[in-house]
PDB file of N, CA and C in Angstrom:
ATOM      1  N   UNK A   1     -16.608   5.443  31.317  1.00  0.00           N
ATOM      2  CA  UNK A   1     -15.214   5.147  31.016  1.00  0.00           C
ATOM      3  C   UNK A   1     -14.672   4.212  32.093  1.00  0.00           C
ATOM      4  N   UNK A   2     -14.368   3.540  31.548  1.00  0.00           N
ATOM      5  CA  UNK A   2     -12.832   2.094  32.424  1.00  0.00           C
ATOM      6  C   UNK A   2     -12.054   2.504  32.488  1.00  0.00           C
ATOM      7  N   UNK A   3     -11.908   3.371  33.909  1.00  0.00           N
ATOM      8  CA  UNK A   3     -10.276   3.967  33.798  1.00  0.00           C
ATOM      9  C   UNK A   3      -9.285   2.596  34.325  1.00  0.00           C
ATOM     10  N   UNK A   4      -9.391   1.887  35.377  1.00  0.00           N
ATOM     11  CA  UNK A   4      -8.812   1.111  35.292  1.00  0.00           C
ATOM     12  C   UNK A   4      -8.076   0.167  33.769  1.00  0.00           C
ATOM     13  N   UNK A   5      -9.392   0.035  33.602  1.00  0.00           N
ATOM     14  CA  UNK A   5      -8.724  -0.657  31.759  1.00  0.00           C
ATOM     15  C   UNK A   5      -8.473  -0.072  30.662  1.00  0.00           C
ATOM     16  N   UNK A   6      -8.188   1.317  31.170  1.00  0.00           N
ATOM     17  CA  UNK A   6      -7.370   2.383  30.013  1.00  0.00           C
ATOM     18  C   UNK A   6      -5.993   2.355  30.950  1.00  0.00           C
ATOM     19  N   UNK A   7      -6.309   2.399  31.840  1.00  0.00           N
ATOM     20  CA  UNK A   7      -4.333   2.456  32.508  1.00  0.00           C
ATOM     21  C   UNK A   7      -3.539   1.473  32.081  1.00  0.00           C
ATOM     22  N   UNK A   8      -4.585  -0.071  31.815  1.00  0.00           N
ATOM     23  CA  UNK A   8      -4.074  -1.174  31.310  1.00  0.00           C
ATOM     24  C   UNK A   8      -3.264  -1.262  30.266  1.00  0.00           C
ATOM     25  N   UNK A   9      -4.337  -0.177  29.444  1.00  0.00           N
ATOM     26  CA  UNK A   9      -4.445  -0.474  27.864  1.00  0.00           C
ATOM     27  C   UNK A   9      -2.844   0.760  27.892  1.00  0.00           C
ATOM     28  N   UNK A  10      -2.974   1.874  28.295  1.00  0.00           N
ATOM     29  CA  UNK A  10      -1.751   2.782  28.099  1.00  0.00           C
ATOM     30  C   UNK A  10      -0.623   2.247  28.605  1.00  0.00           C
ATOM     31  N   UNK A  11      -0.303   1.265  29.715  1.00  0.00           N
ATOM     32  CA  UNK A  11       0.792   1.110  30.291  1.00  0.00           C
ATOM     33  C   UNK A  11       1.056  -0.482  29.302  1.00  0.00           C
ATOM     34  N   UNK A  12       0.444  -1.006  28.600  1.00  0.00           N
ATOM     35  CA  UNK A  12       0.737  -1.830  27.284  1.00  0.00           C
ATOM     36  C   UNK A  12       1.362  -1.164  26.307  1.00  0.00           C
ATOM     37  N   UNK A  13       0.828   0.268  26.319  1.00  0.00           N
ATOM     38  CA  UNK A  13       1.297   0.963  24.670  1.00  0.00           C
ATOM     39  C   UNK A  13       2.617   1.551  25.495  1.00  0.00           C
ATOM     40  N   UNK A  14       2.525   1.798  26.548  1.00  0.00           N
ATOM     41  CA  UNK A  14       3.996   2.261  26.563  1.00  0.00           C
ATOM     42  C   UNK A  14       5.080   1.587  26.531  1.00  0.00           C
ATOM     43  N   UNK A  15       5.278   0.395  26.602  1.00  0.00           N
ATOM     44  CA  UNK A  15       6.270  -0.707  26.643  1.00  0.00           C
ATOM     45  C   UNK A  15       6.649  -0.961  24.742  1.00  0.00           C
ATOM     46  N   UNK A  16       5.053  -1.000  24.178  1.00  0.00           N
ATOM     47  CA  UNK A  16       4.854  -1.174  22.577  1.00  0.00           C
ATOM     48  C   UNK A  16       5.861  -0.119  21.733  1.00  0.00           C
ATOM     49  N   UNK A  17       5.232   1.189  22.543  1.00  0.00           N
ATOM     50  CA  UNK A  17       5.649   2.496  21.663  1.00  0.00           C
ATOM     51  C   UNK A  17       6.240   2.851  20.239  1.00  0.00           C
ATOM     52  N   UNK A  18       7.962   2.401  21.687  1.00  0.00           N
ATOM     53  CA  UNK A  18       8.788   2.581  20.777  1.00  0.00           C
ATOM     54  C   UNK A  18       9.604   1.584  19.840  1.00  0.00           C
ATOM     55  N   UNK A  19       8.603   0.438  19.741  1.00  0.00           N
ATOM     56  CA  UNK A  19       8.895  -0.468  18.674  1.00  0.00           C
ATOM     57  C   UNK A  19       8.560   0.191  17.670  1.00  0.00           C
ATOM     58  N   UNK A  20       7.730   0.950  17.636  1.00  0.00           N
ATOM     59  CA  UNK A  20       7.039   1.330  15.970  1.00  0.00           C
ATOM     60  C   UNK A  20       7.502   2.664  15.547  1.00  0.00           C
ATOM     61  N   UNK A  21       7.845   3.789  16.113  1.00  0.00           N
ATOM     62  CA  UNK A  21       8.566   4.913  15.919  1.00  0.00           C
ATOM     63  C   UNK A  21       9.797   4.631  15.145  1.00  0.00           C
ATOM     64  N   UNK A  22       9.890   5.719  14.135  1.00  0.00           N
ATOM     65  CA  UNK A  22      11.131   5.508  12.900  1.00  0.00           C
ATOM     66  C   UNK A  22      12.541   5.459  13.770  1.00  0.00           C
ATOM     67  N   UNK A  23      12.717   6.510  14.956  1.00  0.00           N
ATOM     68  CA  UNK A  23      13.894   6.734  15.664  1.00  0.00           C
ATOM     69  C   UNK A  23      13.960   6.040  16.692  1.00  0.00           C
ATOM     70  N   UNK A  24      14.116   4.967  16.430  1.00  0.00           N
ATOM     71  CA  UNK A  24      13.553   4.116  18.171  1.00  0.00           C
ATOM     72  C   UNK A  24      14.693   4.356  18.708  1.00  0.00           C
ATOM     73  N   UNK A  25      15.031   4.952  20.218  1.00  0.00           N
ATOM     74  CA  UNK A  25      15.522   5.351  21.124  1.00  0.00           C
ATOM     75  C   UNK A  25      16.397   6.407  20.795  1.00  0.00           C
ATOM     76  N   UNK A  26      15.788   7.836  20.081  1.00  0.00           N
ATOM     77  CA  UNK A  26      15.545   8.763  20.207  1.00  0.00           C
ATOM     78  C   UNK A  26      14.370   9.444  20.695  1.00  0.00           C
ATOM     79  N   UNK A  27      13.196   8.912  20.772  1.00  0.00           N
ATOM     80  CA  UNK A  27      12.279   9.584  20.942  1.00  0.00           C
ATOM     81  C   UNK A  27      11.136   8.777  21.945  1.00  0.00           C
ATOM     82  N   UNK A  28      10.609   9.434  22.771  1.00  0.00           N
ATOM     83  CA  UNK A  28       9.846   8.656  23.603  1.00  0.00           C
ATOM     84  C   UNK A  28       9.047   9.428  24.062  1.00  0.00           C
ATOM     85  N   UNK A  29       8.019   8.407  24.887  1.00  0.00           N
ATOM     86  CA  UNK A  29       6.466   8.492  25.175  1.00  0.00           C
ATOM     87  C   UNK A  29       6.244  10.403  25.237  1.00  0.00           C
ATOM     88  N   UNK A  30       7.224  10.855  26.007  1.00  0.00           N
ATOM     89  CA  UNK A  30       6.823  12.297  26.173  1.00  0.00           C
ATOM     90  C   UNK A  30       7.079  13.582  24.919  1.00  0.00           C
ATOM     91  N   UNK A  31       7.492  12.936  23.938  1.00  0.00           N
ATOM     92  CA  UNK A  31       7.772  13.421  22.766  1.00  0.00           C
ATOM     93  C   UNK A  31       6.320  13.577  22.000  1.00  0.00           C
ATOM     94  N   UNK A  32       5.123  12.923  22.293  1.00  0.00           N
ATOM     95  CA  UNK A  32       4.493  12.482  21.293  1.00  0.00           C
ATOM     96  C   UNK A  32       3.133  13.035  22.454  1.00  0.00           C
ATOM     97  N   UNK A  33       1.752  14.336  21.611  1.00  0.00           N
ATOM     98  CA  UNK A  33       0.406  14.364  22.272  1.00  0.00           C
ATOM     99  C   UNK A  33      -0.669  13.239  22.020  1.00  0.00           C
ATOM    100  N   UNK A  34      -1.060  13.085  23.122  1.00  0.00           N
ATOM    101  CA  UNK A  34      -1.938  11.523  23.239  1.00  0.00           C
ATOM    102  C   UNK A  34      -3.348  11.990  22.805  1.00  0.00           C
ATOM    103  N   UNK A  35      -4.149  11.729  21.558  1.00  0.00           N
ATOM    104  CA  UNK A  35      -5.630  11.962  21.992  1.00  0.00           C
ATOM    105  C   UNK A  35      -6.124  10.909  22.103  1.00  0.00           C
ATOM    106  N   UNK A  36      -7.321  10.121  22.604  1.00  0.00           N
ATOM    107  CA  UNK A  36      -8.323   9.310  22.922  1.00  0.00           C
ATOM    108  C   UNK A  36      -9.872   9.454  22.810  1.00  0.00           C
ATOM    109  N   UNK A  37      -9.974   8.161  22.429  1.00  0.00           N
ATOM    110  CA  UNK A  37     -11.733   8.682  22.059  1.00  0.00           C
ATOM    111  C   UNK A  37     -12.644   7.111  21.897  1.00  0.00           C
ATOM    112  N   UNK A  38     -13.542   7.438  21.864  1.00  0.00           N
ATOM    113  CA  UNK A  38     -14.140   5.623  21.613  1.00  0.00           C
ATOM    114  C   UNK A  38     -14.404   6.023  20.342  1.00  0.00           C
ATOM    115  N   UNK A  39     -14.717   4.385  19.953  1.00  0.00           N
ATOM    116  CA  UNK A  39     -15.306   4.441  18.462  1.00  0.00           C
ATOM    117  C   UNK A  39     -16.128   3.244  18.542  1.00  0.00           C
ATOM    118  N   UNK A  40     -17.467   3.264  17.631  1.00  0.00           N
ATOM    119  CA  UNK A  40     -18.430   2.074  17.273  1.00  0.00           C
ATOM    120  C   UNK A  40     -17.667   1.559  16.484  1.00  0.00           C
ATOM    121  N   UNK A  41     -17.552   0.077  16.241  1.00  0.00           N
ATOM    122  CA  UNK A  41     -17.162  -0.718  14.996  1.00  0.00           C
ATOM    123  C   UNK A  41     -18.036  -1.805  15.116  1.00  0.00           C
ATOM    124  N   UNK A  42     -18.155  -2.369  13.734  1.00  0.00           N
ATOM    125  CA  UNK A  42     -19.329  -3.180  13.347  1.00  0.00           C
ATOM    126  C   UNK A  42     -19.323  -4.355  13.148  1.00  0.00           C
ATOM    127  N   UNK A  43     -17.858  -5.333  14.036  1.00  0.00           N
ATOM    128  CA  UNK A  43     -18.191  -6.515  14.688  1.00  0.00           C
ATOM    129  C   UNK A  43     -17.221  -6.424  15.964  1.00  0.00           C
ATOM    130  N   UNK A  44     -16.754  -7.438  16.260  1.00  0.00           N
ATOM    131  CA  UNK A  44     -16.206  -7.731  17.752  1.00  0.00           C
ATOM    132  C   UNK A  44     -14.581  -7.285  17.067  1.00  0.00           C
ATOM    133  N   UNK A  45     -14.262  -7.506  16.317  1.00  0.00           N
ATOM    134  CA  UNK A  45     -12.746  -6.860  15.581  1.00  0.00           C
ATOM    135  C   UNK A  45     -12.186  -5.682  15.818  1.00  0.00           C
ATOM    136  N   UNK A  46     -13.262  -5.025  16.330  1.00  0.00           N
ATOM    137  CA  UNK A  46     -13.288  -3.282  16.024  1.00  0.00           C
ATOM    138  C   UNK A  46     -12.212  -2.852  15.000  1.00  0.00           C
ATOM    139  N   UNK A  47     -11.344  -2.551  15.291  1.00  0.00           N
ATOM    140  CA  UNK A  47     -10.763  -1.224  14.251  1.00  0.00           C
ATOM    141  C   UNK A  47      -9.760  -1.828  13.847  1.00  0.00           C
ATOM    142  N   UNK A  48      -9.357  -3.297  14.038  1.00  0.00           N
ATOM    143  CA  UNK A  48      -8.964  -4.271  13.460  1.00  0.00           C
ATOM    144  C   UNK A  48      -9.871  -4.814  12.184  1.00  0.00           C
ATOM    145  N   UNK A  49     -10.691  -4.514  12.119  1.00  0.00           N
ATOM    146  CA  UNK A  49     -11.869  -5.188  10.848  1.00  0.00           C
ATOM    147  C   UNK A  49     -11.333  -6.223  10.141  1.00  0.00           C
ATOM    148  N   UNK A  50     -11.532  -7.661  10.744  1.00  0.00           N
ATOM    149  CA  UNK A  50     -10.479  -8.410  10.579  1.00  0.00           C
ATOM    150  C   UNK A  50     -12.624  -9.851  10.821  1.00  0.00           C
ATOM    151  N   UNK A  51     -12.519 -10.437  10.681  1.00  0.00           N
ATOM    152  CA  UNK A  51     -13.705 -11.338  10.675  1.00  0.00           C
ATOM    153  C   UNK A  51     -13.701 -11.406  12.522  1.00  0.00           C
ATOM    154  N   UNK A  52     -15.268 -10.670  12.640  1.00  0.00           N
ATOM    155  CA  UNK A  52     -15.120 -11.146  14.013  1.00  0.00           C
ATOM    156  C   UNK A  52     -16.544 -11.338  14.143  1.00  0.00           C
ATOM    157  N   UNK A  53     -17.194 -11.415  15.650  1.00  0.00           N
ATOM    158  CA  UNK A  53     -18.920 -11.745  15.787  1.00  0.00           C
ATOM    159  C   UNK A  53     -19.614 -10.774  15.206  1.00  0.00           C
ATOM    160  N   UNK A  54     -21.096 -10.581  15.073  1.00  0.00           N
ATOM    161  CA  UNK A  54     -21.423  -9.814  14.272  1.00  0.00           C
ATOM    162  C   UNK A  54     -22.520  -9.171  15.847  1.00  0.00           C
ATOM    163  N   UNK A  55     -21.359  -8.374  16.382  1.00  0.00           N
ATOM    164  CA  UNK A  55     -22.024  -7.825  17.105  1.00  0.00           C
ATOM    165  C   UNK A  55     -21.569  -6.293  17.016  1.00  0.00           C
ATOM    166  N   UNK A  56     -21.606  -4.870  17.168  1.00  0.00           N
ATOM    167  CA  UNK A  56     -21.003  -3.635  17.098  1.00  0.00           C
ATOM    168  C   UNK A  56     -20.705  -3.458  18.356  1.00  0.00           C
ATOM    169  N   UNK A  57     -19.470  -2.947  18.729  1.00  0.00           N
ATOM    170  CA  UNK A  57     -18.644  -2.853  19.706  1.00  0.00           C
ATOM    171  C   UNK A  57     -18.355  -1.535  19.602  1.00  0.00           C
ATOM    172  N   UNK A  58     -17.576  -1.062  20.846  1.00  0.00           N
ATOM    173  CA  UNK A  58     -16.768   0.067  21.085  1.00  0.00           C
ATOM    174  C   UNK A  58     -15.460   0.011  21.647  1.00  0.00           C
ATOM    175  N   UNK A  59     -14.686   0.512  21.049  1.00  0.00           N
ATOM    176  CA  UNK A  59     -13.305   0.551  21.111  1.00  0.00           C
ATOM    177  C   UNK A  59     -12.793   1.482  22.021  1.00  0.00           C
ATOM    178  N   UNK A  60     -11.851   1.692  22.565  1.00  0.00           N
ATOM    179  CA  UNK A  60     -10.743   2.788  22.804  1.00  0.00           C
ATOM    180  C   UNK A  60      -9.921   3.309  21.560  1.00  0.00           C
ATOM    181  N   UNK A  61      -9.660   4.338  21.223  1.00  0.00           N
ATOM    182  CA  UNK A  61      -8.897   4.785  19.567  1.00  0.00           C
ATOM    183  C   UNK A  61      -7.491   5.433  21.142  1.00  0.00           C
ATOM    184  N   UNK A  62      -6.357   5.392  20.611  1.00  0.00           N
ATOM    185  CA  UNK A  62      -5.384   5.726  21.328  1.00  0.00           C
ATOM    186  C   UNK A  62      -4.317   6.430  19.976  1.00  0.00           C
ATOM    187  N   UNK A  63      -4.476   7.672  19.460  1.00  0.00           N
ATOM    188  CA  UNK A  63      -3.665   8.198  18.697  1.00  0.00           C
ATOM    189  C   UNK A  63      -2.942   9.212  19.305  1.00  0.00           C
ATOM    190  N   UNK A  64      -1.187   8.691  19.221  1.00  0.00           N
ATOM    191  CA  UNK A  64      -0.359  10.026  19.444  1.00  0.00           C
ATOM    192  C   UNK A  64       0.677  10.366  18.420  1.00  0.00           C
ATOM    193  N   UNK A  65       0.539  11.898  18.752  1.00  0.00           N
ATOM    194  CA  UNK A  65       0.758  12.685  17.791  1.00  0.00           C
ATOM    195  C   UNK A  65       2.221  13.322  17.909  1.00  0.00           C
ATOM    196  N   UNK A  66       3.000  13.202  16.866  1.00  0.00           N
ATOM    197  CA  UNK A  66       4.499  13.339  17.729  1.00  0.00           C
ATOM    198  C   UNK A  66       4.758  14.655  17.382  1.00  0.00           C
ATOM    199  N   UNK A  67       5.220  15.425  18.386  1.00  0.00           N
ATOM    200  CA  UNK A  67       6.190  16.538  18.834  1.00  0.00           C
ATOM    201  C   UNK A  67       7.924  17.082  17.673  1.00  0.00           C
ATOM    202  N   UNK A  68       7.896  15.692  17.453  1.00  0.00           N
ATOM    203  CA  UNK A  68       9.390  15.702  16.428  1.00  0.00           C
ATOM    204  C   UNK A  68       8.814  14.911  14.973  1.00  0.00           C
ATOM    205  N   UNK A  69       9.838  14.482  14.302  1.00  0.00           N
ATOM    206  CA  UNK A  69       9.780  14.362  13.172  1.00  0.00           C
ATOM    207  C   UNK A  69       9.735  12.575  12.957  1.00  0.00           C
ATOM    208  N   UNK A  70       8.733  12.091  13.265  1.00  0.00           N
ATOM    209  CA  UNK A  70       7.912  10.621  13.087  1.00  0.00           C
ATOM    210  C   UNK A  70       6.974  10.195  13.020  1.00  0.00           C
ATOM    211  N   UNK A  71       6.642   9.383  12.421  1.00  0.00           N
ATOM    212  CA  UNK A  71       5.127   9.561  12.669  1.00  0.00           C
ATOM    213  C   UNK A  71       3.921   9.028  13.917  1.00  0.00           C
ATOM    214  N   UNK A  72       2.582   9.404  13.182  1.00  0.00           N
ATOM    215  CA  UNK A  72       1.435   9.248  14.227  1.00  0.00           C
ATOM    216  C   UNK A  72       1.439   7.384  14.781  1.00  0.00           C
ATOM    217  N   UNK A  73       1.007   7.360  16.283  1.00  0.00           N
ATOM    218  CA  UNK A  73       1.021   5.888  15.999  1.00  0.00           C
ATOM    219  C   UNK A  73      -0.575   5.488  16.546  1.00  0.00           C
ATOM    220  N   UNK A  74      -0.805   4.896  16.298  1.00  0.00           N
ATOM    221  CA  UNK A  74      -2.486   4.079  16.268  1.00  0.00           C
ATOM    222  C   UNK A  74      -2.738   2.925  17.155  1.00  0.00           C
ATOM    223  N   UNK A  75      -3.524   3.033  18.055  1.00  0.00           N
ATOM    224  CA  UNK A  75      -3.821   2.305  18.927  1.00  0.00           C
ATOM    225  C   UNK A  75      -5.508   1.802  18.827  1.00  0.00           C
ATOM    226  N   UNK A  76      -6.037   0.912  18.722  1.00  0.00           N
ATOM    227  CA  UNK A  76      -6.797   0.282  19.460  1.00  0.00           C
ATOM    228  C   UNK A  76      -7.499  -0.426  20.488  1.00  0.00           C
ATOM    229  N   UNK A  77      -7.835  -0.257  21.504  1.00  0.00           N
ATOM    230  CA  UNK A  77      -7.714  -1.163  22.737  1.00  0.00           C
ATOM    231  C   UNK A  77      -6.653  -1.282  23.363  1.00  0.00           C
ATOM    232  N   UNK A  78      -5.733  -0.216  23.244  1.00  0.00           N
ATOM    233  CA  UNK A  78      -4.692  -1.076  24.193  1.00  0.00           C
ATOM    234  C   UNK A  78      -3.404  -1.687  22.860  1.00  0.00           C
ATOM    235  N   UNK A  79      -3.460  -1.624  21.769  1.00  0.00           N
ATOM    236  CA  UNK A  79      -3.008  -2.556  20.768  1.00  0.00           C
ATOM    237  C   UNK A  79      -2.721  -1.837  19.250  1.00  0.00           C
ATOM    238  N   UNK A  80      -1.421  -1.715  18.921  1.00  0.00           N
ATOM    239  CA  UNK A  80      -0.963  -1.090  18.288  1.00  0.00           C
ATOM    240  C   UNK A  80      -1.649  -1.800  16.791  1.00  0.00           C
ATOM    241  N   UNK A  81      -2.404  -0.537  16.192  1.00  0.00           N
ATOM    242  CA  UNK A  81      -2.531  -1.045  14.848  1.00  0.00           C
ATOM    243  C   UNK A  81      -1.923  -0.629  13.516  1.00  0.00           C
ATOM    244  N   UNK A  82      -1.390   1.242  13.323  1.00  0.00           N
ATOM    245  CA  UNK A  82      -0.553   1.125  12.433  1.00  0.00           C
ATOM    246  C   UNK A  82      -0.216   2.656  12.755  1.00  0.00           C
ATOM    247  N   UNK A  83       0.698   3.198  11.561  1.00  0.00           N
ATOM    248  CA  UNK A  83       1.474   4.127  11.868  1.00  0.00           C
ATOM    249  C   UNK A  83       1.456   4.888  10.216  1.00  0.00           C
ATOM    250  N   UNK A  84       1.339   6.521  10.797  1.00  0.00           N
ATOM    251  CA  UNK A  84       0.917   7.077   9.431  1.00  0.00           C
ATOM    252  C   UNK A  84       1.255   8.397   9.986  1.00  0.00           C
ATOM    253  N   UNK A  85       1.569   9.146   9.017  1.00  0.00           N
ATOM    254  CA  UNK A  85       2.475  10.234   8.460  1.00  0.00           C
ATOM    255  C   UNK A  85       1.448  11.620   9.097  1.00  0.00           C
ATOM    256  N   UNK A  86       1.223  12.401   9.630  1.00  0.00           N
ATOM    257  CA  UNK A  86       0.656  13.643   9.624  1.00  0.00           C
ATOM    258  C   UNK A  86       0.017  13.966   9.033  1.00  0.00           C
ATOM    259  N   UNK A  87      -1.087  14.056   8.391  1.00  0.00           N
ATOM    260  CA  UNK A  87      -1.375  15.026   7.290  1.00  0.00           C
ATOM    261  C   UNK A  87      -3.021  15.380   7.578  1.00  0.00           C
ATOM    262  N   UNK A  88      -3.335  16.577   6.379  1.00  0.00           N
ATOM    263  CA  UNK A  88      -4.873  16.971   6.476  1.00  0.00           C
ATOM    264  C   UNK A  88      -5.908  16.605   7.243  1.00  0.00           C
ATOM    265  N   UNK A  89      -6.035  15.174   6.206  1.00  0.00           N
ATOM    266  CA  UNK A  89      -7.082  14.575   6.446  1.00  0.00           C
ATOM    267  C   UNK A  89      -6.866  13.624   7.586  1.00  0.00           C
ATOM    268  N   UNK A  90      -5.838  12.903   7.922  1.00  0.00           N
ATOM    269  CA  UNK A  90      -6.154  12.311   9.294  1.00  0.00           C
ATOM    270  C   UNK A  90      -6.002  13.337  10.241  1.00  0.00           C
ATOM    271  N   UNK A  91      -5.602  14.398  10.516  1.00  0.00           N
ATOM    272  CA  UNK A  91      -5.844  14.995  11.432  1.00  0.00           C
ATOM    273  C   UNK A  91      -7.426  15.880  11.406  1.00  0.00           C
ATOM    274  N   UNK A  92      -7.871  15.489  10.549  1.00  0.00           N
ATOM    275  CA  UNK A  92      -9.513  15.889  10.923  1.00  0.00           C
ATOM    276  C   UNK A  92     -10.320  14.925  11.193  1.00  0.00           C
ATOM    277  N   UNK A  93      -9.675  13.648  10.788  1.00  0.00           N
ATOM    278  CA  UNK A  93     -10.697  12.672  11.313  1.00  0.00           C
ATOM    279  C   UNK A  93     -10.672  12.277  12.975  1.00  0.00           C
ATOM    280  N   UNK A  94      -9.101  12.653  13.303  1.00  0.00           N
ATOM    281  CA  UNK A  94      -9.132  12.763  14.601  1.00  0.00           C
ATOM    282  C   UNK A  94      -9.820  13.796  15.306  1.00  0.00           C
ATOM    283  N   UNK A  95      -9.881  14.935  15.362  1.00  0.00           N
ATOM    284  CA  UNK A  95     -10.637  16.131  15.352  1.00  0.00           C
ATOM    285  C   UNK A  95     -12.245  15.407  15.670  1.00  0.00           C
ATOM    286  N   UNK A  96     -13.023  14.763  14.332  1.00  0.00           N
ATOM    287  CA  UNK A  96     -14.062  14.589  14.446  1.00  0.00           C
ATOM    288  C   UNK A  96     -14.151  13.063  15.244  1.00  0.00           C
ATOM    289  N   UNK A  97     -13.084  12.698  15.944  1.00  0.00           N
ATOM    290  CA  UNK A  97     -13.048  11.553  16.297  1.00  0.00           C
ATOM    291  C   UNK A  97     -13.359  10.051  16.242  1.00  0.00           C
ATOM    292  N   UNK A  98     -13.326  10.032  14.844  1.00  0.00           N
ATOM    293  CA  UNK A  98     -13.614   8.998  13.771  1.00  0.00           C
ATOM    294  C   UNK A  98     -12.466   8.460  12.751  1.00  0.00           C
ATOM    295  N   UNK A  99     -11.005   8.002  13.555  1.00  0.00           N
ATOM    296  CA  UNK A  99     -10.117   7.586  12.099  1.00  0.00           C
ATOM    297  C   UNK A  99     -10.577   6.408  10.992  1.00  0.00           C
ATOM    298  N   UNK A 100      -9.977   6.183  10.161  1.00  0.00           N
ATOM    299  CA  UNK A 100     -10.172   4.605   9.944  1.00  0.00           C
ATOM    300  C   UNK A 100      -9.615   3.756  10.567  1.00  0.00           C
ATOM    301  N   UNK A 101     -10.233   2.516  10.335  1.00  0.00           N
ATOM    302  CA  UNK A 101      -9.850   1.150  11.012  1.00  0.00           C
ATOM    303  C   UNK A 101      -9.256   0.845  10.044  1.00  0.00           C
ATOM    304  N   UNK A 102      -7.922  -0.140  10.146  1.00  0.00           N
ATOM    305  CA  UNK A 102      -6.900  -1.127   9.606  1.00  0.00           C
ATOM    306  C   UNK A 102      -6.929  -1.728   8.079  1.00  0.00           C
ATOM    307  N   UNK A 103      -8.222  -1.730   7.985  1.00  0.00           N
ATOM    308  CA  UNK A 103      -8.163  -1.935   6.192  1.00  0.00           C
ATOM    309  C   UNK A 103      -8.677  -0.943   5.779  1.00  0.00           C
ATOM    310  N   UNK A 104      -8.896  -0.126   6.189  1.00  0.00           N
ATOM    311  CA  UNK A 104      -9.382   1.470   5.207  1.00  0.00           C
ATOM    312  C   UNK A 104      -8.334   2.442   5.230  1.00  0.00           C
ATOM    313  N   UNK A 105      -7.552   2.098   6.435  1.00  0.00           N
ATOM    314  CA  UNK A 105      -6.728   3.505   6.606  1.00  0.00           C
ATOM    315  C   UNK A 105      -5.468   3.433   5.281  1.00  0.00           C
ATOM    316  N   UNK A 106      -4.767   2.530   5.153  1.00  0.00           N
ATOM    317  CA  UNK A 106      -3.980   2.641   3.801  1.00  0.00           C
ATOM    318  C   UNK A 106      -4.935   3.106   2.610  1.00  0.00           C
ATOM    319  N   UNK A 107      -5.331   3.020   2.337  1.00  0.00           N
ATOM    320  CA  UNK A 107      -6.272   4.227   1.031  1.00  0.00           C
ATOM    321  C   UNK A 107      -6.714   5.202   1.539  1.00  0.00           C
ATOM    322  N   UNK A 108      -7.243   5.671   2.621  1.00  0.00           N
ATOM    323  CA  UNK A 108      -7.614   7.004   3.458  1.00  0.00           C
ATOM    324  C   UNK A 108      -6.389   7.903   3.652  1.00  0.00           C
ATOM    325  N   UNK A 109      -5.082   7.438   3.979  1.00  0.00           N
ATOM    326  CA  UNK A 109      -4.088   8.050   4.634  1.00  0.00           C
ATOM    327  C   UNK A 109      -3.057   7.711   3.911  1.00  0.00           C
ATOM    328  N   UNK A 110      -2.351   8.287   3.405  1.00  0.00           N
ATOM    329  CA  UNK A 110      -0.729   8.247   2.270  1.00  0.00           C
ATOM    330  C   UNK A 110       0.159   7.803   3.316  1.00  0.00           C
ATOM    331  N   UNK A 111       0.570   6.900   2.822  1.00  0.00           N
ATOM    332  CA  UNK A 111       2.084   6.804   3.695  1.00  0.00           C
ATOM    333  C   UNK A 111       1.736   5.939   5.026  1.00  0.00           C
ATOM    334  N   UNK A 112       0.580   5.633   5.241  1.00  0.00           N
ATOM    335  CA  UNK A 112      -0.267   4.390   5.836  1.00  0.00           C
ATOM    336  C   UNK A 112       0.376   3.253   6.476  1.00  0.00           C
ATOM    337  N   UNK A 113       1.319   2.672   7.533  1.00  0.00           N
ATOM    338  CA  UNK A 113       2.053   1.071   7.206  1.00  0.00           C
ATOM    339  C   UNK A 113       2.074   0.740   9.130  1.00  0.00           C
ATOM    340  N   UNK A 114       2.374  -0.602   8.895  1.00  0.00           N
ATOM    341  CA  UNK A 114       2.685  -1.365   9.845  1.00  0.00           C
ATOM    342  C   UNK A 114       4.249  -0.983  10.461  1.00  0.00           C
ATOM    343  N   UNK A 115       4.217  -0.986  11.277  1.00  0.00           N
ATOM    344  CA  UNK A 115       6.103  -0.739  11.683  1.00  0.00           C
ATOM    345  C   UNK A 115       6.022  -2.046  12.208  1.00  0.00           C
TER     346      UNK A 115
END
């Protein structure tokens, strides 16, 4: 682990945050449990899956989980990718530490979106 370039990557998402939260400035960083985890993805895009080298990479996954009534927000690297509602099944994929990446997660996850 890069802790240095996870302090990077968290002290980016904290400035990000609360752009994407429904209540923006009601609710902040300490409102919300942080999990973290790597993930393989299967070009240089990672969990962006967006056209990148065709090499498999590993990511940082940065999902927190809010305390009040908003939703989950999604991180990649350091880099906010989308924002989705609580439910079942993404909270087991976090669990097994495997969400989807950016074009799967709107059909995987209801209520799925960009803030």
């Amino acid at each position: 682990m890069d802790i240095i370039n996870m302090c990077r990557e968290l002290l980016a998402i904290e400035q990000e945050l609360p752009n994407h939260c429904l209540n923006f400035g009601k609710y902040f960083s300490r409102d919300f449990r942080m999990e973290t985890f790597e993930q393989t993805w299967g070009n240089t895009s990672g969990g962006f899956e967006k056209l990148g080298g065709d090499m498999m990479i590993s990511q940082r996954t940065y999902v927190f989980i809010p305390d009040v009534d908003d939703l989950c927000q999604v991180y990649f690297g350091g880099i906010y990718a989308y924002s989705v509602p609580v439910s079942e099944q993404f909270m087991e994929d976090v669990r097994k530490r495997s969400i989807k990446g950016c074009s799967k997660a709107p059909m995987a996850y209801k209520g799925c979106r960009r803030v």
